[in-house]
Protein backbone atom coordinates (compact mmCIF):
# COMPACT_ATOMS: atom_id res chain seq x y z
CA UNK A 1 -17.73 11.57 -18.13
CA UNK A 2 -16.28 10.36 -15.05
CA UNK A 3 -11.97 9.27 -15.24
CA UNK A 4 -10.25 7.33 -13.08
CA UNK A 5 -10.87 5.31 -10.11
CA UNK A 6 -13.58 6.33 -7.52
CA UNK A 7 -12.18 6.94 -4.18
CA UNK A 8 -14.36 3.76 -2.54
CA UNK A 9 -12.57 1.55 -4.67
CA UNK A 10 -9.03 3.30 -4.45
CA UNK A 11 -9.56 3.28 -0.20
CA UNK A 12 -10.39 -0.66 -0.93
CA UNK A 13 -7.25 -1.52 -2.96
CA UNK A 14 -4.93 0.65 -1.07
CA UNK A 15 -6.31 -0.84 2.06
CA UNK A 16 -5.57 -4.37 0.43
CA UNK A 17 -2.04 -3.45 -0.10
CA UNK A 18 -1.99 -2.56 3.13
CA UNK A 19 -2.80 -5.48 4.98
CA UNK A 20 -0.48 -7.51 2.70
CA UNK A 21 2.43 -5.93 4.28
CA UNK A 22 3.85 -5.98 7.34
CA UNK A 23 3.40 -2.38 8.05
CA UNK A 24 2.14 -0.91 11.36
CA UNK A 25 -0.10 2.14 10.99
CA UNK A 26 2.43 4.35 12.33
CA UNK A 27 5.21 2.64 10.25
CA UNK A 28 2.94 3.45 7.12
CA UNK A 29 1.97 6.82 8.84
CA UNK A 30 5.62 7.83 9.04
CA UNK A 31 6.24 6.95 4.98
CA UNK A 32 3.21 8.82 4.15
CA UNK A 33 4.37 11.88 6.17
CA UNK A 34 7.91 11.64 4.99
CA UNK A 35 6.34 11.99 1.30
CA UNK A 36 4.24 15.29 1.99
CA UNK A 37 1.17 13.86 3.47
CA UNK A 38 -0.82 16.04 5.61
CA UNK A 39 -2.89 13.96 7.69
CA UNK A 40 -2.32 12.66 11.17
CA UNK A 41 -1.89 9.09 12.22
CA UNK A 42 -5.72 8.49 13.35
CA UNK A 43 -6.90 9.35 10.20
CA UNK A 44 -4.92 6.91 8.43
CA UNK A 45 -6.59 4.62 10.80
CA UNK A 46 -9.63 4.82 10.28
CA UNK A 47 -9.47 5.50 6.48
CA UNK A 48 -7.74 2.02 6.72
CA UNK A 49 -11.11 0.61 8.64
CA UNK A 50 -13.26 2.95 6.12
CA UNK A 51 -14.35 4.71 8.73
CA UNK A 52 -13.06 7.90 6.57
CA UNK A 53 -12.87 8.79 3.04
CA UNK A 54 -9.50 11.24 2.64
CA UNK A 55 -9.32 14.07 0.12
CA UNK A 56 -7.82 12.73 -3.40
CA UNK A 57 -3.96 14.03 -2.75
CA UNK A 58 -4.19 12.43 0.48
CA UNK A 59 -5.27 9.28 -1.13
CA UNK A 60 -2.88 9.43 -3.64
CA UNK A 61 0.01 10.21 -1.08
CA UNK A 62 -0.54 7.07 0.64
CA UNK A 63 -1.24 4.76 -2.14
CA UNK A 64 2.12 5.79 -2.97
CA UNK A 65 3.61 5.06 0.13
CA UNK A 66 1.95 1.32 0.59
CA UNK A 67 3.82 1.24 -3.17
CA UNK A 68 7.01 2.33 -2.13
CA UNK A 69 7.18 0.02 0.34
CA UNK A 70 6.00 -2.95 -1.35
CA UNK A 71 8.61 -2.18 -4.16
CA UNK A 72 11.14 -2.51 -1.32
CA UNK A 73 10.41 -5.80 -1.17
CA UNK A 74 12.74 -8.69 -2.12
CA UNK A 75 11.03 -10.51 -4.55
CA UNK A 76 8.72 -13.39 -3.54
CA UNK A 77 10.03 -17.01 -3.80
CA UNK A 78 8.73 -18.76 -6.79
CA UNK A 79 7.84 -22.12 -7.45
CA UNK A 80 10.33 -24.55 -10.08
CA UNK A 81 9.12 -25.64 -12.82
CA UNK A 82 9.92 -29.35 -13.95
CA UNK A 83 12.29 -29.01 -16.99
CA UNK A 84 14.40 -25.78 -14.62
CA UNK A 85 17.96 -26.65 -13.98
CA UNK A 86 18.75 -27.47 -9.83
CA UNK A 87 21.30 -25.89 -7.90
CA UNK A 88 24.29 -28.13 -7.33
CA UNK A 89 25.72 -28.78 -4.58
């Protein structure tokens, strides 16, 4: 019985995330590294252009700092709806 999420689909949502942000590769390199990640900056290239598949902590590592980062975030601006009270002013 097979648990969890395969590491195609994991490289395809993480690389989703990803490309949402802002991030450079070497910004996101940097937040990976400063977590414990063991991979250099080319590699997280081309995993990023699934050109390589990294092992599962690796993965994991970086998924977690795409995360960290998007948690960071102030929180998008949402839209009103009709009966919501207006700012005065």
């Amino acid at each position: 019985m097979t648990t969890g999420m395969g590491e195609h689909e994991q490289q395809r949502r993480t690389c989703a995330a990803f490309r949402s942000t802002s991030l450079s590769t070497y910004e996101l390199w940097l937040r990976y590294f400063g977590l414990g990640g063991n991979v250099g900056e080319e590699e997280i290239d081309a995993y990023l252009y699934s050109s390589l598949l990294l092992p599962p902590f690796e993965r994991d590592i970086l998924a977690l700092a795409v995360n960290e980062y998007i948690a960071d975030l102030p929180p998008a601006p949402r839209a009103p709806y009709s009966g919501t009270e207006r700012p005065h002013g």
